[in-house]
C-alpha atoms as a PDB file:
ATOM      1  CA  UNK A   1     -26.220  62.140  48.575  1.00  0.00           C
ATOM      2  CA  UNK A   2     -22.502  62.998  47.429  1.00  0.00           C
ATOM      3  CA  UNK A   3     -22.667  59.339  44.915  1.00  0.00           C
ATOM      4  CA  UNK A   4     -25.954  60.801  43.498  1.00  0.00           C
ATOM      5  CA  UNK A   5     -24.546  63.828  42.549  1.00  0.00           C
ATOM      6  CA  UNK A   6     -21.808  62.829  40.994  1.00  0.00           C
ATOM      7  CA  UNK A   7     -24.085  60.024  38.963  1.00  0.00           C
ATOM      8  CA  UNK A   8     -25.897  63.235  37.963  1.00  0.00           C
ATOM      9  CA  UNK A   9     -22.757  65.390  36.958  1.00  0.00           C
ATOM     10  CA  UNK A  10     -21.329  62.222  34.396  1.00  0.00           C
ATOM     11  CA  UNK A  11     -24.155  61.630  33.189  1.00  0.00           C
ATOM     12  CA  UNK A  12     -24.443  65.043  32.220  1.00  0.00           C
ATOM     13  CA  UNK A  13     -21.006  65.113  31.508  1.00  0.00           C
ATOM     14  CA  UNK A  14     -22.001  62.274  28.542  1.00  0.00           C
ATOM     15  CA  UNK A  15     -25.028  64.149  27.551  1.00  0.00           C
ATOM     16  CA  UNK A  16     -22.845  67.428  27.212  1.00  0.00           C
ATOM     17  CA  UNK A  17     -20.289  65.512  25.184  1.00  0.00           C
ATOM     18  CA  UNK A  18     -22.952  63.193  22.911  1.00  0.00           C
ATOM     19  CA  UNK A  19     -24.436  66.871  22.129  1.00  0.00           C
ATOM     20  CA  UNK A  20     -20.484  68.128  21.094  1.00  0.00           C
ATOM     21  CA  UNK A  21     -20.428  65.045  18.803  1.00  0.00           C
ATOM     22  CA  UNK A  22     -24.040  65.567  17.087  1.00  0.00           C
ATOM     23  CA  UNK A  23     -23.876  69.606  16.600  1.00  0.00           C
ATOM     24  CA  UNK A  24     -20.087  69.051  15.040  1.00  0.00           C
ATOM     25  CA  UNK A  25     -20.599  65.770  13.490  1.00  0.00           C
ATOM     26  CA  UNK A  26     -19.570  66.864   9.924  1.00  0.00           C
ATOM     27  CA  UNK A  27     -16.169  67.575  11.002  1.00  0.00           C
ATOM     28  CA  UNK A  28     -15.831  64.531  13.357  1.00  0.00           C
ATOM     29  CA  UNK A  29     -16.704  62.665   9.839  1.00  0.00           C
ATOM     30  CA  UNK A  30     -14.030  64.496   7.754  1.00  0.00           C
ATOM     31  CA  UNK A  31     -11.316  63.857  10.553  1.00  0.00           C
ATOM     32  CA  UNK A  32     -12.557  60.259  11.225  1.00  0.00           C
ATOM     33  CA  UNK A  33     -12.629  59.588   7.322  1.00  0.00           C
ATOM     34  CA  UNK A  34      -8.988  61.184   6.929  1.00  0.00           C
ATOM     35  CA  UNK A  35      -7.616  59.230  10.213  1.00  0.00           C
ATOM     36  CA  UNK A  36      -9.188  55.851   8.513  1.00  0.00           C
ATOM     37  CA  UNK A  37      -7.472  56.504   4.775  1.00  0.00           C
ATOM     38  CA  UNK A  38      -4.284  57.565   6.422  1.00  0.00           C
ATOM     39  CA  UNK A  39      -4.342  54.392   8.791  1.00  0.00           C
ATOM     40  CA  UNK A  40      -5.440  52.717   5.239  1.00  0.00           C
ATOM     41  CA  UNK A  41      -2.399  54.123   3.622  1.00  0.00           C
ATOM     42  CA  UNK A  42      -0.162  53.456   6.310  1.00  0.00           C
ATOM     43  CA  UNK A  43      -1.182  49.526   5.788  1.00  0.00           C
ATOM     44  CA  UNK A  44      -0.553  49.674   2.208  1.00  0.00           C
ATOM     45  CA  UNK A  45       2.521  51.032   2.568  1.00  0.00           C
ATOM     46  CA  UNK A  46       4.219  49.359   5.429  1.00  0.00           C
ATOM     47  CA  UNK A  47       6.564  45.943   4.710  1.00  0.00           C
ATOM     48  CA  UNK A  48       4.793  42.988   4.945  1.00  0.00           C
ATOM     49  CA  UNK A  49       6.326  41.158   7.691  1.00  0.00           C
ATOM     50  CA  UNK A  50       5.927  37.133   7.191  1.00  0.00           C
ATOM     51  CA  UNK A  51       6.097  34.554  10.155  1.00  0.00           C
ATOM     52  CA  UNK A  52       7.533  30.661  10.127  1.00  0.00           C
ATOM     53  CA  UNK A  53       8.391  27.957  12.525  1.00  0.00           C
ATOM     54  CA  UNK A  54      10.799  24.909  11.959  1.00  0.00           C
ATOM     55  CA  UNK A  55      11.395  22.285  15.143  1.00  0.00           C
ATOM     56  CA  UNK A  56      14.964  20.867  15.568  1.00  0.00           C
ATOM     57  CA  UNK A  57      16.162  17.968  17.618  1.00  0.00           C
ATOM     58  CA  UNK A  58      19.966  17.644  18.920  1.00  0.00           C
ATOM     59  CA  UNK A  59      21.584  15.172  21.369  1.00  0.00           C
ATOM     60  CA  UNK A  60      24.683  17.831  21.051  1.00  0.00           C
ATOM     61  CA  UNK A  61      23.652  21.192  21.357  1.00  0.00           C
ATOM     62  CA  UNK A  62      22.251  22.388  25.033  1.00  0.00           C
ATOM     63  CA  UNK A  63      20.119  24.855  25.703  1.00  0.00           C
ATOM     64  CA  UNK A  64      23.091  27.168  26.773  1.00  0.00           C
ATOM     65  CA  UNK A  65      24.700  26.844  23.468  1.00  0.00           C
ATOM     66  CA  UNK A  66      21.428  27.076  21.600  1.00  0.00           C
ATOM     67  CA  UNK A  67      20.924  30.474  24.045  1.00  0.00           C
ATOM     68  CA  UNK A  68      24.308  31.573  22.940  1.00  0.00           C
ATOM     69  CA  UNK A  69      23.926  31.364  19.445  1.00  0.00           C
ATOM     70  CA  UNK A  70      20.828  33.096  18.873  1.00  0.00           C
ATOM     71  CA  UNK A  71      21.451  35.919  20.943  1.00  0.00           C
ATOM     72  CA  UNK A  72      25.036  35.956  17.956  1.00  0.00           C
ATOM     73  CA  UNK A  73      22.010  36.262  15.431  1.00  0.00           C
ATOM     74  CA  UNK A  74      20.086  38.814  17.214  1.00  0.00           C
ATOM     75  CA  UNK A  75      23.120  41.372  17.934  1.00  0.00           C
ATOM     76  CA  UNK A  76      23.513  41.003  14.279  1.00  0.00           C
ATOM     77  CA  UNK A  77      20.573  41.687  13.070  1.00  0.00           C
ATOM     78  CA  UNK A  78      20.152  44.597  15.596  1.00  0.00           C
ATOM     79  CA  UNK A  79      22.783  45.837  14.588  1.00  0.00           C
ATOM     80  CA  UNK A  80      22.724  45.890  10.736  1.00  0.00           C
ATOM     81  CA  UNK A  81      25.562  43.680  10.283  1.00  0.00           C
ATOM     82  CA  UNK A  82      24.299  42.473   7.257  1.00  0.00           C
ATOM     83  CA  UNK A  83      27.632  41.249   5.589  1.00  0.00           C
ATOM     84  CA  UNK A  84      28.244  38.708   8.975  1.00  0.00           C
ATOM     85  CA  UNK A  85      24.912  38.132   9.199  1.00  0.00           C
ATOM     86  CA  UNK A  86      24.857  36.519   5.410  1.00  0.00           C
ATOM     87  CA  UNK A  87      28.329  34.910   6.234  1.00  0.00           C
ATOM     88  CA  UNK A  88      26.853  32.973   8.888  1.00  0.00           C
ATOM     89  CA  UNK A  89      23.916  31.640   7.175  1.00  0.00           C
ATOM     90  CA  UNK A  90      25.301  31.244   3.989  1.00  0.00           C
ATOM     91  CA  UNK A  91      22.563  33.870   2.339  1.00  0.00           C
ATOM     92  CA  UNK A  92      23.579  36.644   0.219  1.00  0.00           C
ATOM     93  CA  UNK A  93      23.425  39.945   1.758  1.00  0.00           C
ATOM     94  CA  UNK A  94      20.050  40.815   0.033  1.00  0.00           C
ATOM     95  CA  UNK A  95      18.692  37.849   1.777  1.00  0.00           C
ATOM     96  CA  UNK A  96      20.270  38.533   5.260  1.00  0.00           C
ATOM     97  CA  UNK A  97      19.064  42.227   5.041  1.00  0.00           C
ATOM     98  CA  UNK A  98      15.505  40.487   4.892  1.00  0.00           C
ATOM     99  CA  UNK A  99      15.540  39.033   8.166  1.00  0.00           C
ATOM    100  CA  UNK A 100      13.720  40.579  10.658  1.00  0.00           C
ATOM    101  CA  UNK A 101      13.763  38.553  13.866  1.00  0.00           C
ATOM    102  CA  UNK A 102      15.222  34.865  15.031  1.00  0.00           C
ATOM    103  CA  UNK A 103      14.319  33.464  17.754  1.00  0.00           C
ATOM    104  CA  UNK A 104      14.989  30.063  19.516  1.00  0.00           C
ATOM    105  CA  UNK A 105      12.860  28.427  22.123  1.00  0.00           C
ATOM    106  CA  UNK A 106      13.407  24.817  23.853  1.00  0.00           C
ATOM    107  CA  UNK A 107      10.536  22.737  23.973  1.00  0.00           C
ATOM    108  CA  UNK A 108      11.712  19.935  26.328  1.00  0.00           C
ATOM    109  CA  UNK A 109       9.197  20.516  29.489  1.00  0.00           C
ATOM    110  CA  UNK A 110      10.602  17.547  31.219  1.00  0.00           C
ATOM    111  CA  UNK A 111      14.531  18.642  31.472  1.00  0.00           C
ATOM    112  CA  UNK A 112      17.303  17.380  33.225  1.00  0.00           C
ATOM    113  CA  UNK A 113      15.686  13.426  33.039  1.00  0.00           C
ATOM    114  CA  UNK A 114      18.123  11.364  32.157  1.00  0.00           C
ATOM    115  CA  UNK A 115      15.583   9.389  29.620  1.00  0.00           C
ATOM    116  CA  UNK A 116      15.652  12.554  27.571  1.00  0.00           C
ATOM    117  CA  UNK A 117      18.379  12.183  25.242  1.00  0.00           C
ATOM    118  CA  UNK A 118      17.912  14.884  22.775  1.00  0.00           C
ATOM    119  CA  UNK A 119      16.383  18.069  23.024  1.00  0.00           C
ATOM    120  CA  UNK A 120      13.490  20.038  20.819  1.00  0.00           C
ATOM    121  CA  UNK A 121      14.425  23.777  19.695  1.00  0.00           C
ATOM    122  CA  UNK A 122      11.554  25.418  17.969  1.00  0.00           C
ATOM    123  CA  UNK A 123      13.199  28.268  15.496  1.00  0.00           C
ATOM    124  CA  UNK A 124      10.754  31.541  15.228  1.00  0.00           C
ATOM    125  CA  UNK A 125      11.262  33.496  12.052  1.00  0.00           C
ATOM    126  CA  UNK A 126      10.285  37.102  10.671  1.00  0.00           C
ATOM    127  CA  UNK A 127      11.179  37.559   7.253  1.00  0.00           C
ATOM    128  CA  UNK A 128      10.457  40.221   4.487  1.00  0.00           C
ATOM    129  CA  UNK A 129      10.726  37.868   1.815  1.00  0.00           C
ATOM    130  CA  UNK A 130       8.479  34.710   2.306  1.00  0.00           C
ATOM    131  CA  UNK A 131      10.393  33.052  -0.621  1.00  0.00           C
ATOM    132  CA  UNK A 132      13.708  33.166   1.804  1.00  0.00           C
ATOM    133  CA  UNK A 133      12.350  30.242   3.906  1.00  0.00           C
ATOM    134  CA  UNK A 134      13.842  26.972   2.488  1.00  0.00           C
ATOM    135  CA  UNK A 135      17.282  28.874   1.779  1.00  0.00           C
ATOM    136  CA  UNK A 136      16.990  29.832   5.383  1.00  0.00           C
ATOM    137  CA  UNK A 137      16.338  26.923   6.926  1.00  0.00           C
ATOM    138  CA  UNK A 138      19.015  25.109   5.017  1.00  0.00           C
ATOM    139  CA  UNK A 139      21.975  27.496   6.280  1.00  0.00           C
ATOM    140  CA  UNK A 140      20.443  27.791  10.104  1.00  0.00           C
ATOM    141  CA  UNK A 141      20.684  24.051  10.112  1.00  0.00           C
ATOM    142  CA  UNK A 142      24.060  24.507   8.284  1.00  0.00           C
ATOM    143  CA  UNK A 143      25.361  27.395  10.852  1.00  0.00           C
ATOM    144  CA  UNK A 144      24.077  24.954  13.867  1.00  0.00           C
ATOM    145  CA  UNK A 145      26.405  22.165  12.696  1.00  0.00           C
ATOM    146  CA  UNK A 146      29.560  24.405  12.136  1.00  0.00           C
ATOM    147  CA  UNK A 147      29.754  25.182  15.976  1.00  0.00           C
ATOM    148  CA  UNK A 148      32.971  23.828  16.447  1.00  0.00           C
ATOM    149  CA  UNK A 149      32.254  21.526  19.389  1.00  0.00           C
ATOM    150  CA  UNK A 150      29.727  19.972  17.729  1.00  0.00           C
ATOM    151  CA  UNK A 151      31.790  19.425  14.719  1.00  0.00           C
ATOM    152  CA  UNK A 152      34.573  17.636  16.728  1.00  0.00           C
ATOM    153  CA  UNK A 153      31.708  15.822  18.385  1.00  0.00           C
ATOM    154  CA  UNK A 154      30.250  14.775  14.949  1.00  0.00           C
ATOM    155  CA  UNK A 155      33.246  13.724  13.074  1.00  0.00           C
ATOM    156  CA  UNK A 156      34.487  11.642  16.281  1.00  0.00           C
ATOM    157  CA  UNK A 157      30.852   9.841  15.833  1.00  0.00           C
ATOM    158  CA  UNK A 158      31.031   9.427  12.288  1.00  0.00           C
ATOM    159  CA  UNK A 159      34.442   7.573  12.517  1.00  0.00           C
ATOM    160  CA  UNK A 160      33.248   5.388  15.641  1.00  0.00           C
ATOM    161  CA  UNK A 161      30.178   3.950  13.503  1.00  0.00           C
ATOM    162  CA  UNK A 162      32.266   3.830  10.159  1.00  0.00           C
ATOM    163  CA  UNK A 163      34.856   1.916  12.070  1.00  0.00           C
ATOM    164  CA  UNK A 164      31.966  -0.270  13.793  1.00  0.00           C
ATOM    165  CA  UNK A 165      30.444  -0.936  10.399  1.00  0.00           C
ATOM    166  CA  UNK A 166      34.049  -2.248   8.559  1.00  0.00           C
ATOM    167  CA  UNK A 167      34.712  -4.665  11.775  1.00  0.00           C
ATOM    168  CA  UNK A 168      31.280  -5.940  11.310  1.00  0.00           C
ATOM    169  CA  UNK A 169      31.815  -5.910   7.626  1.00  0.00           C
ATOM    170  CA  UNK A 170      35.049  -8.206   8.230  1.00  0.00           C
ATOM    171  CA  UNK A 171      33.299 -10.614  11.027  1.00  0.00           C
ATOM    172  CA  UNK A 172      30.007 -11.150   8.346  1.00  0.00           C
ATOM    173  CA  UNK A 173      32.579 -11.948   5.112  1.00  0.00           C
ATOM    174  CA  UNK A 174      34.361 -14.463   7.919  1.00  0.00           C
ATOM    175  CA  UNK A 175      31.482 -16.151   8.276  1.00  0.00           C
ATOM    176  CA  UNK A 176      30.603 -16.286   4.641  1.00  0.00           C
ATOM    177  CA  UNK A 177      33.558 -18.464   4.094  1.00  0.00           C
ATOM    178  CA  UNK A 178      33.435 -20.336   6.543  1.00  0.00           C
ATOM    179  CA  UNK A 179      29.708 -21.101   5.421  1.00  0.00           C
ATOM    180  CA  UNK A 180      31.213 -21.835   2.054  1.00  0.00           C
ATOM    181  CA  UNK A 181      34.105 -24.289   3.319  1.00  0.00           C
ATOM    182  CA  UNK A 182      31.341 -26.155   5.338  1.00  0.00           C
ATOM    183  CA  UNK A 183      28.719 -26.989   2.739  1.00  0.00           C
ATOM    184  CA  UNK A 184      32.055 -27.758   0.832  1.00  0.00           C
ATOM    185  CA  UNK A 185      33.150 -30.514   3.460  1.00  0.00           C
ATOM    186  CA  UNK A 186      36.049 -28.380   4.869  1.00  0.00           C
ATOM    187  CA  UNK A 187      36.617 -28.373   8.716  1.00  0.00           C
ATOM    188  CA  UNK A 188      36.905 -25.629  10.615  1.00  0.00           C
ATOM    189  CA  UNK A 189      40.670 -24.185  11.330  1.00  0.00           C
ATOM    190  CA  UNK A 190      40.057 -22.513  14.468  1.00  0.00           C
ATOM    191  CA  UNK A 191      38.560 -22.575  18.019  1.00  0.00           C
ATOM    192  CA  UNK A 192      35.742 -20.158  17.341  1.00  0.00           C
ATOM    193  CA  UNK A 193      35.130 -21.728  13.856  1.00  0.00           C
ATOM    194  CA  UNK A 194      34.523 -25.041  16.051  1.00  0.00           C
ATOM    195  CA  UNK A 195      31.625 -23.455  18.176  1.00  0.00           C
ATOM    196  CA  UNK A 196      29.944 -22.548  14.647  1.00  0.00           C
ATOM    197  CA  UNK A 197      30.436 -25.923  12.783  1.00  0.00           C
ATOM    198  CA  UNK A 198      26.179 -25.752  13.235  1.00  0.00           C
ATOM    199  CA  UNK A 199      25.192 -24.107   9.926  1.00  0.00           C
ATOM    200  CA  UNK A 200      21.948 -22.774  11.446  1.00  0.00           C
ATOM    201  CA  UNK A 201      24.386 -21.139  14.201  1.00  0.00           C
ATOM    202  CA  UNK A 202      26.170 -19.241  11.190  1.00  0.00           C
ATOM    203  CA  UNK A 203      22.929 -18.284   9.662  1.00  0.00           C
ATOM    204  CA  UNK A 204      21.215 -16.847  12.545  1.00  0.00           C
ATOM    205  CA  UNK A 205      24.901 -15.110  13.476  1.00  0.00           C
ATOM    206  CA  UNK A 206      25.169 -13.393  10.340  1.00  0.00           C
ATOM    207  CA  UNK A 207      21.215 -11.943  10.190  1.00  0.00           C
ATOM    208  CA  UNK A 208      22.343 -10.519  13.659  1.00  0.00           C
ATOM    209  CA  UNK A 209      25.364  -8.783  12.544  1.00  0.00           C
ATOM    210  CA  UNK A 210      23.631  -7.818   9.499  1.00  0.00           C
ATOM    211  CA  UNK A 211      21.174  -5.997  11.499  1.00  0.00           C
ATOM    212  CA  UNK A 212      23.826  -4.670  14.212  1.00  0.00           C
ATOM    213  CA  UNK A 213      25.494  -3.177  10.981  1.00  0.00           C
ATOM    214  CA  UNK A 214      22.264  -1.787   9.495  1.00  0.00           C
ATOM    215  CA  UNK A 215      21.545  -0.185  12.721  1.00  0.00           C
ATOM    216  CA  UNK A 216      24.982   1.785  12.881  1.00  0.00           C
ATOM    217  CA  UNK A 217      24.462   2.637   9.005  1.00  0.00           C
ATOM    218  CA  UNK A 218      21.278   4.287  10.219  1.00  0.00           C
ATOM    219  CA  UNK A 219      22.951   6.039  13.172  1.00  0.00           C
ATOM    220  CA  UNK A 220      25.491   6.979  10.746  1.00  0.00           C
ATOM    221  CA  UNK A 221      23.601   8.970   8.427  1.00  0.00           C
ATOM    222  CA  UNK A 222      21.951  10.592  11.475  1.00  0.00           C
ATOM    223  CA  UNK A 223      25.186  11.675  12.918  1.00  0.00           C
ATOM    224  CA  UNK A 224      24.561  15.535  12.592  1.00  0.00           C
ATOM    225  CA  UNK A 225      23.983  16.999  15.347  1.00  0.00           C
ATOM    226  CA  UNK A 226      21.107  19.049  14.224  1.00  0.00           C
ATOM    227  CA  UNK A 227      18.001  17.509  12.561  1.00  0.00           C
ATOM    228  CA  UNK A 228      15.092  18.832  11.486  1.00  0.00           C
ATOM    229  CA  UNK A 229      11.669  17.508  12.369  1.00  0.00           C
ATOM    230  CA  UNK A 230       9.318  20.082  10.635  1.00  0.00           C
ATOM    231  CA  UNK A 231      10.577  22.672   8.185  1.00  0.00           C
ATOM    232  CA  UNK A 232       9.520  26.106   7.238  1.00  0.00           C
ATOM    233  CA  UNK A 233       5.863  26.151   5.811  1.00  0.00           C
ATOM    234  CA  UNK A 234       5.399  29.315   3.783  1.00  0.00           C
ATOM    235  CA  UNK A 235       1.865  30.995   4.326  1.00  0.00           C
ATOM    236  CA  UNK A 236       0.611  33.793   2.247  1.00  0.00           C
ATOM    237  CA  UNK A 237      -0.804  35.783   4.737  1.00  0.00           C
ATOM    238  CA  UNK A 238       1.664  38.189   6.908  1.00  0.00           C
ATOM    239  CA  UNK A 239       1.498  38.818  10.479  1.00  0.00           C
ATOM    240  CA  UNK A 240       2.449  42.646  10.261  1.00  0.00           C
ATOM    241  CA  UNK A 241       0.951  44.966   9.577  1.00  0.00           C
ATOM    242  CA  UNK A 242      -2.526  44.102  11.005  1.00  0.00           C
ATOM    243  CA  UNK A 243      -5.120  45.949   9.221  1.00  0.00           C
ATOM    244  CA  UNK A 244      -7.510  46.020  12.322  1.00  0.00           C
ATOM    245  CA  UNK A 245      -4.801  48.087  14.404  1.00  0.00           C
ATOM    246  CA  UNK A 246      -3.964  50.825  11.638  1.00  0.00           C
ATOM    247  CA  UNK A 247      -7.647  51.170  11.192  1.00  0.00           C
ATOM    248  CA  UNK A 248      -8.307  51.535  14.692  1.00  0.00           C
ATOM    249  CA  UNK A 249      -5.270  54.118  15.181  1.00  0.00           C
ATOM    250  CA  UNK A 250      -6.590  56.296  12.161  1.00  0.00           C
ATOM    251  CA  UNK A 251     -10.330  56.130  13.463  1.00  0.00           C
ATOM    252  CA  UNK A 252      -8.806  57.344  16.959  1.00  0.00           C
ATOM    253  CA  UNK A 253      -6.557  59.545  15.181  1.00  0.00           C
ATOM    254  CA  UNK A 254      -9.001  61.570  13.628  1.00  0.00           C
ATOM    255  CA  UNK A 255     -11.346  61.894  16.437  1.00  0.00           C
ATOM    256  CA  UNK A 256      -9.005  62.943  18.790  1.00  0.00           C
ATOM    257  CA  UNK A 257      -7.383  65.667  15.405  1.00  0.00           C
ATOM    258  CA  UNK A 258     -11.317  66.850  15.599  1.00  0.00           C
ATOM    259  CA  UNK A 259     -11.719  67.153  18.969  1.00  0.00           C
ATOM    260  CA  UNK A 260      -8.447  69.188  19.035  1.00  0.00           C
ATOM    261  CA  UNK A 261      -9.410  71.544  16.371  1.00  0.00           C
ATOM    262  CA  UNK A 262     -12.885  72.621  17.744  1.00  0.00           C
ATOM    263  CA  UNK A 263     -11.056  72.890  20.747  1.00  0.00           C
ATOM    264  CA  UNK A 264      -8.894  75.122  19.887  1.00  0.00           C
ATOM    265  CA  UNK A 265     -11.143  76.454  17.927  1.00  0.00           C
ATOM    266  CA  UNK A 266     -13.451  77.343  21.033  1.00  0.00           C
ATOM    267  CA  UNK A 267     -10.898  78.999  23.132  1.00  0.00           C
ATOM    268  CA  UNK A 268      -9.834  81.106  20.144  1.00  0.00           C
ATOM    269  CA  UNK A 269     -13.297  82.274  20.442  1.00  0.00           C
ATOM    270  CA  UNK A 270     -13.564  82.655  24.310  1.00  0.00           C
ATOM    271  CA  UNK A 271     -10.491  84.817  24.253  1.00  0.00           C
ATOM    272  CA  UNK A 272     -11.813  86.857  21.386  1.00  0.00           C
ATOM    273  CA  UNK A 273     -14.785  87.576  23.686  1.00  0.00           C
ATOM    274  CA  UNK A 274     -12.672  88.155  26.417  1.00  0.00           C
ATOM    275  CA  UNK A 275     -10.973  91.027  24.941  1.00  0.00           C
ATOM    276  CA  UNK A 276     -14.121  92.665  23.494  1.00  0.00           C
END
């Protein structure tokens, strides 16, 4: 008996109210239709915030560091500090002061396995200026490298295969010669010229090192730590504002403005009454 009535009482609640609505509908309309051009305006009028994505790989920088250095990033944009801000990613202040939001997220789902030998950093980006993208990307990459660990680390690689490539240099040139001296009729001077008096041995010894040394020429011109697999892509269309929401807040806006007024409105009367 109790559930009925209270069926009863909302739904005449909802009747009472859908009657409010119809007999003041004309102002519900003005207050909707001022809600919906402010929320309109509000749209226009906001920046338009722009979102991108670039994925990095590094066999150097760990998750920690990675954690470390964008929270450097954050701070600074958090805090205004537009002038370090530009420092560290080689952007002029106008350009820092249109960063919104960084943020850096590791992709590796199967961590700690030792087959994994670099990890995958995806870099989040809200920007102001859309047309900032390819600068940015250049001195994030740029401020990655400059951590000073990794720059030891680097230049330490770089010198390891440079040195690798010279000694394989020297060994290949040895070999040339004594290929030349051969097909000249010259014996060999030395032990391990002996082993190699087979031209075909001296052939198929120098493709080898030739590749060996093509493969640390490769590994040298990967020796930064940070590459980049995809880049910024630029889209057209921003994230924020969202139309939908400020259109929704204004239609809300106004009803609830409306509502409030004929409230007030109603208990203006009431205690008008009340005193005559």
């Amino acid at each position: 008996m109790n559930e009925t009535e209270d069926i009863i009482d909302l739904k005449e609640v909802v009747a009472n109210g859908v009657r409010f609505v119809q007999n003041h509908y004309r102002i519900f309309l003005v207050w909707i239709l001022i809600g919906l051009t402010l929320g309109t305006t509000v749209f226009i009028l906001l920046p338009k915030v722009y979102e991108s994505k670039m994925v990095i790989t590094s066999d150097l920088l760990t998750e920690a560091y990675v954690k470390e250095m964008n929270g450097t990033l954050t701070n600074l944009i958090n805090e205004g500090n537009i002038p370090e801000l530009s420092s560290r990613l080689a952007l002029k202040e106008e350009e820092a002061a249109a960063i919104k939001a960084i943020n850096i997220k590791n992709l590796n789902t199967n961590k700690g396995e030792p087959q994994v030998k670099n990890d995958l950093f995806s870099v989040s980006v809200h920007t102001y200026n859309k047309e900032l993208l390819p600068k940015l990307q250049k001195g994030l990459t740029q401020y990655f490298n400059n951590n000073e660990f990794v720059k030891i680390r680097v230049r330490q690689r770089k010198e390891m295969y440079q040195q690798l490539i010279n000694k394989i240099a020297t060994e290949i040139n040895s070999l040339d010669s004594l290929k030349r001296r051969l097909l000249n009729g010259s014996a060999a001077s030395s032990k391990n010229e002996m082993l190699l008096v087979d031209p075909s041995k001296i052939y198929s010894e120098i493709i080898n090192l030739n590749k060996e040394r093509l493969t640390y020429k490769n590994n040298l011109e990967l020796a930064e730590s940070v590459q980049v697999v995809e880049g910024f892509t630029v889209y057209n269309e921003p994230v924020k504002p969202v139309l939908y929401t400020w259109l929704t807040f204004g239609l809300l806006g106004g009803f609830l403005a409306a509502s409030g007024l004929l409230l007030l409105s109603y208990l203006m009367k009431a205690a008008k009454t009340n005193k005559a």
